[in-house]
C-alpha atoms as a PDB file:
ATOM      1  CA  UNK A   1       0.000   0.000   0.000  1.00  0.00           C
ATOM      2  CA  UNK A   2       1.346   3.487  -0.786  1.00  0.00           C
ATOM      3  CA  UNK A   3       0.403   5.758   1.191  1.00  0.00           C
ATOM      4  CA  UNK A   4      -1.194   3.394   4.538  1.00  0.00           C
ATOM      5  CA  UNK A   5      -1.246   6.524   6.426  1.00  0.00           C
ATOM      6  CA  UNK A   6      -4.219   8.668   4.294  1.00  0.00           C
ATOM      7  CA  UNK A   7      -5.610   4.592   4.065  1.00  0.00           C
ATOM      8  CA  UNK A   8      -6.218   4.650   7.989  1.00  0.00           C
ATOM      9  CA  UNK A   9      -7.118   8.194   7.770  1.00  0.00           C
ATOM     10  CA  UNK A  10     -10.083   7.734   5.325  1.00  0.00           C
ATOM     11  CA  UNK A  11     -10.874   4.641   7.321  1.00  0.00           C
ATOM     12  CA  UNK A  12     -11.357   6.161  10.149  1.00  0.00           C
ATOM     13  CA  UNK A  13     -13.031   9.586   8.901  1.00  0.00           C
ATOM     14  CA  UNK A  14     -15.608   6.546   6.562  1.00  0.00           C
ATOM     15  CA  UNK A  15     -16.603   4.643  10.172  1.00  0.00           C
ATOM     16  CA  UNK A  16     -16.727   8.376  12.171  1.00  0.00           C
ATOM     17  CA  UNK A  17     -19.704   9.265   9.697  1.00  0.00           C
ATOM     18  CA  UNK A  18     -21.173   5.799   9.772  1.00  0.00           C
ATOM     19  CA  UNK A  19     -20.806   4.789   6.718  1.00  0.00           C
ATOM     20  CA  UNK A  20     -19.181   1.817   8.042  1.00  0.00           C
ATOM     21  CA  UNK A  21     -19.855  -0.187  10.892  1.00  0.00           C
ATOM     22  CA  UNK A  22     -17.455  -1.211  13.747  1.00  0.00           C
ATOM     23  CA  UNK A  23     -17.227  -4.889  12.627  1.00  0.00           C
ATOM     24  CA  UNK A  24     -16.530  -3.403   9.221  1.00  0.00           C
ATOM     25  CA  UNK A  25     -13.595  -1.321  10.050  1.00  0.00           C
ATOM     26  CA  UNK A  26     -12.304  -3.933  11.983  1.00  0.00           C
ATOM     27  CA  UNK A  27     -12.156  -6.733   9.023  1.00  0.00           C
ATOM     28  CA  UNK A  28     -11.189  -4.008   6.716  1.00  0.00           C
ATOM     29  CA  UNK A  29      -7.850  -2.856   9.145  1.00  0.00           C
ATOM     30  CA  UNK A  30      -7.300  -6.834   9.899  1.00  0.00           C
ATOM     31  CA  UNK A  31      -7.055  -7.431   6.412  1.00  0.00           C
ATOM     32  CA  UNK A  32      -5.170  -4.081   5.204  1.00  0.00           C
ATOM     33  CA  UNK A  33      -3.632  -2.457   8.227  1.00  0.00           C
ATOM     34  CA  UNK A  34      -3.046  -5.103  10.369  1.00  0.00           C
ATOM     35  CA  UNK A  35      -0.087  -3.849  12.422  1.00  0.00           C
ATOM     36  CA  UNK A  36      -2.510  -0.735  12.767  1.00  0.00           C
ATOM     37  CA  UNK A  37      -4.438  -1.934  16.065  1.00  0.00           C
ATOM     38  CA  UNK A  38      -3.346  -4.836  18.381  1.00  0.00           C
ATOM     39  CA  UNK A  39      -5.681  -7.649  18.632  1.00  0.00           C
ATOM     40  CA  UNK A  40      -7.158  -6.662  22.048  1.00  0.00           C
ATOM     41  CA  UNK A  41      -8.274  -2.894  19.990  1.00  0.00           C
ATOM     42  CA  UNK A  42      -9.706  -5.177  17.272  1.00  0.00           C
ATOM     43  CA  UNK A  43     -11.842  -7.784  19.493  1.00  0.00           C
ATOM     44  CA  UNK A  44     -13.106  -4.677  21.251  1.00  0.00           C
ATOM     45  CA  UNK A  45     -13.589  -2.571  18.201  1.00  0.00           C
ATOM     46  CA  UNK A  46     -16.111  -5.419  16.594  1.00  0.00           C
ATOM     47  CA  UNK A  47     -17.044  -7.675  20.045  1.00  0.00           C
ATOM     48  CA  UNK A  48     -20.933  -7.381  21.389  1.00  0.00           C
ATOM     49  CA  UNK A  49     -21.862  -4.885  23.999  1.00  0.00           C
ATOM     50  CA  UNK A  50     -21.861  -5.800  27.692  1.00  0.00           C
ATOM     51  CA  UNK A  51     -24.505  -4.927  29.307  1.00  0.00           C
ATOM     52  CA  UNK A  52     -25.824  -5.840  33.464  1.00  0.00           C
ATOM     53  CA  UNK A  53     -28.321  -8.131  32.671  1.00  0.00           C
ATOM     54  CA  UNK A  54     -31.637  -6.981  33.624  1.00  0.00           C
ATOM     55  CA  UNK A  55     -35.616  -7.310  32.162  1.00  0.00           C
ATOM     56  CA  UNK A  56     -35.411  -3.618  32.070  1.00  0.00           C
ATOM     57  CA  UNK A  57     -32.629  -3.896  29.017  1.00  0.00           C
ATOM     58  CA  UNK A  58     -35.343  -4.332  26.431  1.00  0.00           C
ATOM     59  CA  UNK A  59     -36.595  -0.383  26.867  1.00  0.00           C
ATOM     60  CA  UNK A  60     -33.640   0.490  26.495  1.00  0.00           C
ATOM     61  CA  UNK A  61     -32.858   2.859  23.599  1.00  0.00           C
ATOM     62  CA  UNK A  62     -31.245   1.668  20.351  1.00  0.00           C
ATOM     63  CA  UNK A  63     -29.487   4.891  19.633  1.00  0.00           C
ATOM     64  CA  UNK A  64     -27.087   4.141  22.404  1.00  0.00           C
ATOM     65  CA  UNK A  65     -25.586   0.631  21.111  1.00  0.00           C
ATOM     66  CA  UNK A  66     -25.103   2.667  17.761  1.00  0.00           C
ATOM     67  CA  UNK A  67     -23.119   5.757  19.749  1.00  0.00           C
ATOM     68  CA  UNK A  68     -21.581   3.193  21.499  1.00  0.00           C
ATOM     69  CA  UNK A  69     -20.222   1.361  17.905  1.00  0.00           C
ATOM     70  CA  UNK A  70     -19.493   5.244  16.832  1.00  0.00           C
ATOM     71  CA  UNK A  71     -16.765   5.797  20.473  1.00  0.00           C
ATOM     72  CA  UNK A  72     -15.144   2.507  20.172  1.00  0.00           C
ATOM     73  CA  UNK A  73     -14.075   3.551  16.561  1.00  0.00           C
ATOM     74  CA  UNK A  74     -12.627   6.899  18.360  1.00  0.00           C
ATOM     75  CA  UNK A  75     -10.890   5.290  21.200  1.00  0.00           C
ATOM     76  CA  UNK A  76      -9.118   2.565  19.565  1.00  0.00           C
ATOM     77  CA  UNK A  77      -7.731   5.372  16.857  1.00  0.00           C
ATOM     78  CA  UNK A  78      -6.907   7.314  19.311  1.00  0.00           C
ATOM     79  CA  UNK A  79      -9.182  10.116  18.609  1.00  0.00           C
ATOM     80  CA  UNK A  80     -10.418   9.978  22.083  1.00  0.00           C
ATOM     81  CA  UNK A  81      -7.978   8.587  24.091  1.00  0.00           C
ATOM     82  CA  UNK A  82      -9.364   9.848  27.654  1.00  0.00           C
ATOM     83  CA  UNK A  83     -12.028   7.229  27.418  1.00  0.00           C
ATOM     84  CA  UNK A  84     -11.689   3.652  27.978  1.00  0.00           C
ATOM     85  CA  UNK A  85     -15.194   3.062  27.569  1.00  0.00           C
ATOM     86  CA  UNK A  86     -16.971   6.178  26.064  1.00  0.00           C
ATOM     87  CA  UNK A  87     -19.984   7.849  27.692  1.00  0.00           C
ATOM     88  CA  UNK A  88     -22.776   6.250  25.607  1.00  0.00           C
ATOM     89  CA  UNK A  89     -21.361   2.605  26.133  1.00  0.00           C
ATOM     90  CA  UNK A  90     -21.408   2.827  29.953  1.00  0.00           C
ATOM     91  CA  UNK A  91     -24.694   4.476  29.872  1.00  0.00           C
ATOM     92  CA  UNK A  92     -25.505   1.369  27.897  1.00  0.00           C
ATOM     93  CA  UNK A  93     -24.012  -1.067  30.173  1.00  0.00           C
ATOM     94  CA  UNK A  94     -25.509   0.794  33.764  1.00  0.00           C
ATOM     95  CA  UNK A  95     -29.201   1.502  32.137  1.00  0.00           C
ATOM     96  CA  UNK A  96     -30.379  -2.023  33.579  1.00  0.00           C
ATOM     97  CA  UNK A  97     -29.275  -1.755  36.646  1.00  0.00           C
ATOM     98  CA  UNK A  98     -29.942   1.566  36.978  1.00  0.00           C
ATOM     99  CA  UNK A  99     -33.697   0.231  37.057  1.00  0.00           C
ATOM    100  CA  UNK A 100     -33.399  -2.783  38.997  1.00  0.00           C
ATOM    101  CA  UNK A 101     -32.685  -1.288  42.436  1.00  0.00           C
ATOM    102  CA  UNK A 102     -30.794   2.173  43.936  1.00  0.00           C
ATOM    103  CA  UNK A 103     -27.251   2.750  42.808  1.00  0.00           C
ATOM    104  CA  UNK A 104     -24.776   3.721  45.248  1.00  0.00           C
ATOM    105  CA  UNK A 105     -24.050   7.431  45.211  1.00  0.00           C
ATOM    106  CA  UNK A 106     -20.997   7.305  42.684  1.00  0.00           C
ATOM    107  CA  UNK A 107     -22.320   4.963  40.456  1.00  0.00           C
ATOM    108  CA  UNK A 108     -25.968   6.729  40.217  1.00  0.00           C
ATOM    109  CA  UNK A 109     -23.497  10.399  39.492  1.00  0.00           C
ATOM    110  CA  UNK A 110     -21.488   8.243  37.086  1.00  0.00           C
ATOM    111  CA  UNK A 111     -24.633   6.849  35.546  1.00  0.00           C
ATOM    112  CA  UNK A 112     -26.109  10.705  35.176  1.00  0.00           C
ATOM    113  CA  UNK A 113     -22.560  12.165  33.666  1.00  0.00           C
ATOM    114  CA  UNK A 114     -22.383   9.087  30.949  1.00  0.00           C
ATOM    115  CA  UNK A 115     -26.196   9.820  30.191  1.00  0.00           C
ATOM    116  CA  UNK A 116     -25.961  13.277  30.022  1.00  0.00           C
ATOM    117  CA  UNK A 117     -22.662  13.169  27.682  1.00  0.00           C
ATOM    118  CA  UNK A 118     -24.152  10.454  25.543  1.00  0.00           C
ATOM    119  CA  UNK A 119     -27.237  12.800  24.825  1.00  0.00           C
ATOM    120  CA  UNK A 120     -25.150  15.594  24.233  1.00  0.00           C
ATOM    121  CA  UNK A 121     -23.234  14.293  21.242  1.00  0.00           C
ATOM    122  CA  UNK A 122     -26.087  12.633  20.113  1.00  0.00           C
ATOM    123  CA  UNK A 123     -28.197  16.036  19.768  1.00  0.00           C
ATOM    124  CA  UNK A 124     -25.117  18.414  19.139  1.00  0.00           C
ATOM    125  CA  UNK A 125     -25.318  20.050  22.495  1.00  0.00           C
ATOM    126  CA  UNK A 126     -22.989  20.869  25.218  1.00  0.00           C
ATOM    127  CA  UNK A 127     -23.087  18.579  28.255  1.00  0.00           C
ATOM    128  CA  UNK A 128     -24.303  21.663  30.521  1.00  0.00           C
ATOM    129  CA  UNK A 129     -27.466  22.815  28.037  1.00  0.00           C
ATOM    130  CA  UNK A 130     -28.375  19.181  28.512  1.00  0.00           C
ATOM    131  CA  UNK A 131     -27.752  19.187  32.335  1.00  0.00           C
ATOM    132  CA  UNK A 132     -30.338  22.286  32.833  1.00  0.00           C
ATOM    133  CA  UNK A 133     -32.822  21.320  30.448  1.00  0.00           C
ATOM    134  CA  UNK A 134     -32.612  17.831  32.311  1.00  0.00           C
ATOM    135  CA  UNK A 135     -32.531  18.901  35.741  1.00  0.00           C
ATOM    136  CA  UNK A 136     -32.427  22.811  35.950  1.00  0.00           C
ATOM    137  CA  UNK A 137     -32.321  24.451  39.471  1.00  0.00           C
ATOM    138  CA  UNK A 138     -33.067  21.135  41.488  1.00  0.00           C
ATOM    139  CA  UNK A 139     -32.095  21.015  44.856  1.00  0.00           C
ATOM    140  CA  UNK A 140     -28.678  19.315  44.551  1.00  0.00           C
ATOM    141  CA  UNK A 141     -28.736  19.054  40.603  1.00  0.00           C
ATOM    142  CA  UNK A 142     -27.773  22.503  40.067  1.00  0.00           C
ATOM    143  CA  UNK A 143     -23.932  21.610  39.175  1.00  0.00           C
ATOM    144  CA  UNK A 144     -23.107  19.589  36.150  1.00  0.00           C
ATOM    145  CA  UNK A 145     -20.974  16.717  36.579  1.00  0.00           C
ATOM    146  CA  UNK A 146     -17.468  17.957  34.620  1.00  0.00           C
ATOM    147  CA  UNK A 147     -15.562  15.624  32.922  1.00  0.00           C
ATOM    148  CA  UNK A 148     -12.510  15.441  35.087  1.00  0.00           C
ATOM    149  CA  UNK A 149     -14.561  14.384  38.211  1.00  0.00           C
ATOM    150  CA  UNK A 150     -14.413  11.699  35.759  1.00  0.00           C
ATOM    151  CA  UNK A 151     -11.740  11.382  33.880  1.00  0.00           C
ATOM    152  CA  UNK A 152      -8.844  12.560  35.500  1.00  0.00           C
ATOM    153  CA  UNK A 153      -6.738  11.217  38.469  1.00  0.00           C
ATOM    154  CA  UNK A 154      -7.789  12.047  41.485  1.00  0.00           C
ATOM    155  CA  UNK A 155     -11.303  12.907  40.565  1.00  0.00           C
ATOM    156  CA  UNK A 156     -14.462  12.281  42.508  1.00  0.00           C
ATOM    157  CA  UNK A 157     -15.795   9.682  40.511  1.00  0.00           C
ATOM    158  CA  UNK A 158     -12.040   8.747  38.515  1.00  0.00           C
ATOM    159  CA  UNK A 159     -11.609   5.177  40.283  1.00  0.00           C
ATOM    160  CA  UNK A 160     -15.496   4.116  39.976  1.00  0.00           C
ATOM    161  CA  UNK A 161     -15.372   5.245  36.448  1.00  0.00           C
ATOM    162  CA  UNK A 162     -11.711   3.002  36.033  1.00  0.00           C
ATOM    163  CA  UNK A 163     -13.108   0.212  37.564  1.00  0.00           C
ATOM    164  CA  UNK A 164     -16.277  -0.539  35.640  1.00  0.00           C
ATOM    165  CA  UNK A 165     -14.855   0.580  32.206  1.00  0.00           C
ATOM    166  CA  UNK A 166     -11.987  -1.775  32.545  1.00  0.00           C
ATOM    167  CA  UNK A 167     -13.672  -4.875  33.904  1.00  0.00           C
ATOM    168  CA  UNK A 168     -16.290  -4.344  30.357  1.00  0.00           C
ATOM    169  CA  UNK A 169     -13.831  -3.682  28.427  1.00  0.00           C
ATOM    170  CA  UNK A 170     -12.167  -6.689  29.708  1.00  0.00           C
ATOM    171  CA  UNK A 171     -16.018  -8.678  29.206  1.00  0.00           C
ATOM    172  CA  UNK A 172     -15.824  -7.625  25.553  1.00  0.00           C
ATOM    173  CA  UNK A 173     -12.419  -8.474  24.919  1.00  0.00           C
ATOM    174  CA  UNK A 174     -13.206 -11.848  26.033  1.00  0.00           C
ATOM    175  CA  UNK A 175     -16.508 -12.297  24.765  1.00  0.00           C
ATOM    176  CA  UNK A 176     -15.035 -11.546  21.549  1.00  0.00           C
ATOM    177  CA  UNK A 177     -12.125 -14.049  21.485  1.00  0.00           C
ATOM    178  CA  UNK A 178     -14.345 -16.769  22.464  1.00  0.00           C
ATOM    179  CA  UNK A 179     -16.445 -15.964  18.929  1.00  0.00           C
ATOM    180  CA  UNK A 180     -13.427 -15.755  16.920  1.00  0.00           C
ATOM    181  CA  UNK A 181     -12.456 -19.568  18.723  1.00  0.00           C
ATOM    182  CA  UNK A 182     -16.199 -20.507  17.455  1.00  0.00           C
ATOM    183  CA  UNK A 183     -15.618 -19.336  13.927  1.00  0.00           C
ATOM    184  CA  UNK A 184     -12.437 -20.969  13.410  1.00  0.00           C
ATOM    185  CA  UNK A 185     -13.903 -24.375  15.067  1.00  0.00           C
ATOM    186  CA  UNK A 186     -16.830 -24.368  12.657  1.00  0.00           C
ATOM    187  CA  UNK A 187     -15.009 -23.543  10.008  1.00  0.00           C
ATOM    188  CA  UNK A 188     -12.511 -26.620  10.168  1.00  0.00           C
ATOM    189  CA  UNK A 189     -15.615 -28.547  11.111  1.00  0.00           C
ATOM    190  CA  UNK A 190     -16.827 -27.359   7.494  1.00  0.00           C
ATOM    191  CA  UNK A 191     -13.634 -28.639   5.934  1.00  0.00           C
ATOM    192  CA  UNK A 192     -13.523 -31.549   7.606  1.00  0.00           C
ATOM    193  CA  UNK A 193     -17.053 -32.478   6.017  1.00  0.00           C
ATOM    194  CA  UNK A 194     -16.438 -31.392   2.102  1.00  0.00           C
ATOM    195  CA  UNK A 195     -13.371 -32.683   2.213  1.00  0.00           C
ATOM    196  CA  UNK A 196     -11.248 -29.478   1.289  1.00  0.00           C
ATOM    197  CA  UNK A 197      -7.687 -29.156   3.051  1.00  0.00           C
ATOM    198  CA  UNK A 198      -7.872 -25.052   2.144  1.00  0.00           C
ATOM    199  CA  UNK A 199      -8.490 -22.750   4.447  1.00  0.00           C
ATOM    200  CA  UNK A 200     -11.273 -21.709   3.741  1.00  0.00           C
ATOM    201  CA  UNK A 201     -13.262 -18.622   5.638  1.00  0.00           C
ATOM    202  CA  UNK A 202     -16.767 -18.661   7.126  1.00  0.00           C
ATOM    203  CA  UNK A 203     -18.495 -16.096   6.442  1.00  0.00           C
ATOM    204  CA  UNK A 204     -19.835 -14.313   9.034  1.00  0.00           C
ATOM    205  CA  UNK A 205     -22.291 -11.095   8.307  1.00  0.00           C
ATOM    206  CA  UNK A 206     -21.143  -8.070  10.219  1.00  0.00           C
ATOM    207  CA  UNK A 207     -23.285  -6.366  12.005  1.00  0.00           C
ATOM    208  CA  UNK A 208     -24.299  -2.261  11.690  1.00  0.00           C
ATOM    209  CA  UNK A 209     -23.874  -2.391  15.560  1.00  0.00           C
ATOM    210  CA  UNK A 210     -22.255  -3.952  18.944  1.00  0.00           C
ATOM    211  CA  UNK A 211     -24.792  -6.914  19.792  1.00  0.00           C
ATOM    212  CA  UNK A 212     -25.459  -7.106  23.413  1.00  0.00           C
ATOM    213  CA  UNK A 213     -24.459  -9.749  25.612  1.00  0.00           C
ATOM    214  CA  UNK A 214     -26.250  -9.611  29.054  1.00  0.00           C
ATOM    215  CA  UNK A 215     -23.966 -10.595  32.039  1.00  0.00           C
ATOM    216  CA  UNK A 216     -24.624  -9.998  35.307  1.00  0.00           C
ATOM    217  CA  UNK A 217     -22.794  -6.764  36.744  1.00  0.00           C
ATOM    218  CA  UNK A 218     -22.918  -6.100  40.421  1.00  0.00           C
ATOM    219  CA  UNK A 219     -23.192  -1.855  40.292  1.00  0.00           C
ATOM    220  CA  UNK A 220     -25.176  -1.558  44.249  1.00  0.00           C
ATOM    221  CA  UNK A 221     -21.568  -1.421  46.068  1.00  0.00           C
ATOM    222  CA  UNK A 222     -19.332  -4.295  44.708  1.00  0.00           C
ATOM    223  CA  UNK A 223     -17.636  -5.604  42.748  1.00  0.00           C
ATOM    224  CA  UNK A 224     -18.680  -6.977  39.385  1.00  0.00           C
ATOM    225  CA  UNK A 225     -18.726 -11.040  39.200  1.00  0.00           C
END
């Protein structure tokens, strides 16, 4: 390739817009680029969304698991490298629980900042114009949550934020290289019965966004199992 640098570029400018999804730009790097992203950025990049497993999960909105698709393309180019999990994803992954019974106080704030963010870039609005037309003047609402309460060491909510986008992104990671092992066994099971020593790829159709895979999240105080 001649020029892999304006490749990766357009790439990544193509899957920004949507005009490709994750799984797409992931096949497409593996295949082109593939010293571009390390195979953990890849199995993130195209594996299913981890959600807390709740009944609640089925209201929740379908615009989020396509933000979600639209920040792991940004974090593992390194477009936003202050997330580990971007806003819309953990909104995606706490809405269950957020349902099932009270979070503690850091998770419900963290739950509200993620929400509020994922709105906001959604709709093309500042975090704060969301915050007041959310909550206004309300008795200990009037204060957005900023982002380095959340993102930055040393901020209120920095560790509960670390530990929860780590231990999904860790889920997803895992989740993903267990399908890849699944493809790859079927596959030679295909061989195996026409008879063909090639290598020969199943095809698998990607999908426009992260599927979900429910696990079950502990978010009321502990730790996740």
């Amino acid at each position: 390739m001649k020029n892999p640098n304006r490749f990766n570029e357009g790439l990544m400018q193509a899957a920004m817009l949507g005009l490709m999804p994750p799984s797409v730009v992931a096949a497409v790097t593996e295949a082109f680029t593939p010293d571009k992203l390390s195979l953990d950025d890849l199995r993130f990049l195209k594996g299913p969304l981890v959600v807390h497993e709740s009944p609640w999960n089925v209201d929740r909105p379908a615009w989020l698991a396509e933000q979600a698709g639209a920040e792991r393309i940004g974090i593992v180019f390194g477009v936003t490298p202050q997330y580990i999990i971007g806003p819309a994803e953990l909104a995606t992954v706490m809405y269950g629980a957020s349902l099932d019974a009270p979070l503690s106080h850091y998770h419900a704030d963290l739950y509200i900042w993620a929400t509020v963010n994922a709105v906001a870039k959604r709709d093309g609005k500042t975090a704060q114009d969301v915050w007041h037309g959310l909550f206004g003047g309300n008795h200990g609402m009037g204060r957005p949550i900023e982002d380095r309460e959340v993102l930055e060491p040393g901020g209120r909510l920095y560790e509960t934020y670390r530990e929860i986008a780590h231990d999904v992104r860790r889920r997803v990671i895992s989740q993903q290289a267990e399908r890849d092992r699944g493809v790859k066994r079927r596959a030679r099971e295909e061989q195996r019965e026409t008879g063909s020593g090639r290598d020969t790829p199943l095809a698998v159709p990607p999908a426009a966004t992260p599927q979900a895979a429910a696990v079950q999240m502990t978010m009321f105080g502990g730790k996740a199992a």
